[in-house]
C-alpha atoms as a PDB file:
ATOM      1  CA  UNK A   1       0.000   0.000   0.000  1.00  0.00           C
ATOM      2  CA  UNK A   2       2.981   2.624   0.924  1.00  0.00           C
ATOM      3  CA  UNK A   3       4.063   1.700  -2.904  1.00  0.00           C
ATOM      4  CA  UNK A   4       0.905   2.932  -4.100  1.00  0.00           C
ATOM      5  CA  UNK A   5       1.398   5.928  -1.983  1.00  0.00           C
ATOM      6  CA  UNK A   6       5.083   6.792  -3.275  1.00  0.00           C
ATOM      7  CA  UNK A   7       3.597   5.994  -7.186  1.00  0.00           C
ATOM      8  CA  UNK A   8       0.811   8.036  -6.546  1.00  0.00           C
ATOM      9  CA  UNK A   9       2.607  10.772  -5.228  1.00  0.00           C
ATOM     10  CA  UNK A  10       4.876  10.886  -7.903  1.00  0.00           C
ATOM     11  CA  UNK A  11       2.078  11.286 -10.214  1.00  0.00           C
ATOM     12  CA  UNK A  12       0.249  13.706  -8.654  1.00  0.00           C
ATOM     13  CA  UNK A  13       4.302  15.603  -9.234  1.00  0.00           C
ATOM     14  CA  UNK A  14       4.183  14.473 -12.790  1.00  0.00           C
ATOM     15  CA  UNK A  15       0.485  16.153 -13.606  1.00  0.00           C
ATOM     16  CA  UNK A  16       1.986  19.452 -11.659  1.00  0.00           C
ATOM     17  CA  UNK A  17       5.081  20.046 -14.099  1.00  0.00           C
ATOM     18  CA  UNK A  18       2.830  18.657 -17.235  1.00  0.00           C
ATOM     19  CA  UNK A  19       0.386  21.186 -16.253  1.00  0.00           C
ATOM     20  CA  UNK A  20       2.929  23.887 -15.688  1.00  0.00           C
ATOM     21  CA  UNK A  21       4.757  23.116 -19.042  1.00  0.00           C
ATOM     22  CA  UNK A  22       1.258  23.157 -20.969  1.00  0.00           C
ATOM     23  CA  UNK A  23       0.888  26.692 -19.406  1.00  0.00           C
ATOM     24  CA  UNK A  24       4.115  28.442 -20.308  1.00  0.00           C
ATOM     25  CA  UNK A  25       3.681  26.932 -23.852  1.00  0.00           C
ATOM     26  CA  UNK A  26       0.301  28.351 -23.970  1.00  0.00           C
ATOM     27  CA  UNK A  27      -1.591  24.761 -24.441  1.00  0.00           C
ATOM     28  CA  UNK A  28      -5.414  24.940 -25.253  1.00  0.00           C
ATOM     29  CA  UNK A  29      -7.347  25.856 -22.116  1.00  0.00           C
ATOM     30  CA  UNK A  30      -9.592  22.949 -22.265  1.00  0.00           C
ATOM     31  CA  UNK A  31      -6.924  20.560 -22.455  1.00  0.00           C
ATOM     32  CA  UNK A  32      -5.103  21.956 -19.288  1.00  0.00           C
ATOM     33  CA  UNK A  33      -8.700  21.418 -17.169  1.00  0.00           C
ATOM     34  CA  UNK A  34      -8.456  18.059 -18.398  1.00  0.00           C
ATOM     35  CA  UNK A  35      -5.176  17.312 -16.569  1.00  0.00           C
ATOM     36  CA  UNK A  36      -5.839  19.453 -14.016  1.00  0.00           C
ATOM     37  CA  UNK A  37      -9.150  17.195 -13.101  1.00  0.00           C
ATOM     38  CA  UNK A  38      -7.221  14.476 -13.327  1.00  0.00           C
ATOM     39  CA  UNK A  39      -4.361  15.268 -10.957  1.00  0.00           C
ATOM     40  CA  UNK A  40      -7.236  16.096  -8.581  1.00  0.00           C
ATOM     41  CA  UNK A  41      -8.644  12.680  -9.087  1.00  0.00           C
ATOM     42  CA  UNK A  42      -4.961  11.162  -8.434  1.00  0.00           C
ATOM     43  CA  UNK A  43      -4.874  13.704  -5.175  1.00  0.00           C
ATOM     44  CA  UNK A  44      -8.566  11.962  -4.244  1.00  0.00           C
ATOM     45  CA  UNK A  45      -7.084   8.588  -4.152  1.00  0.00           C
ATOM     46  CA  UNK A  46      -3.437   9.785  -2.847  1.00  0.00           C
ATOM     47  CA  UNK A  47      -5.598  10.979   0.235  1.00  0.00           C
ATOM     48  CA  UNK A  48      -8.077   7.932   0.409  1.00  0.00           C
ATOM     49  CA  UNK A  49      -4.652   5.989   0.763  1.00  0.00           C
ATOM     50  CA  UNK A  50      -3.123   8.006   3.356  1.00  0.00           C
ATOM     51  CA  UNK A  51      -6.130   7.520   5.324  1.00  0.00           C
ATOM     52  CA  UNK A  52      -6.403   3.645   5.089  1.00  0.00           C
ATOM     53  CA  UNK A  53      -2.806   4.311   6.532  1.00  0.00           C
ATOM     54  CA  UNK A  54      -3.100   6.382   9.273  1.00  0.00           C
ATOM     55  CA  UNK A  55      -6.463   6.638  10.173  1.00  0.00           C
ATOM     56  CA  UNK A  56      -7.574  10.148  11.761  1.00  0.00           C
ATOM     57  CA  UNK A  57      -8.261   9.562  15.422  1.00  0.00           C
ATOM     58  CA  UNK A  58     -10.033  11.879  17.150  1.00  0.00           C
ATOM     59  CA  UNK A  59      -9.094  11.038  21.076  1.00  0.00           C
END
């Protein structure tokens, strides 16, 4: 499960610098809402992850 973690991580790093390079290169605007939805879907399961890991534990 941690390596899921790392991998997701990573791509949730990849989508940033794709989305930054589509931005300075002045990419089509739908296109970059495209990645940018799916970096937050990535983030979604990075976080669903984290908390299968550590729990949050109110006590």
């Amino acid at each position: 499960m941690r390596l899921q973690v790392a991998r997701l991580r990573q791509d949730h790093a990849d989508f940033d610098a794709a989305i930054d390079a589509m931005e300075t290169t002045g990419c089509d605007r739908l296109q970059i809402q495209r990645m940018k939805k799916k970096k937050l879907a990535v983030k979604d399961r990075l976080q669903d992850l984290e908390d299968q890991i550590l729990p949050d534990i109110i006590a």
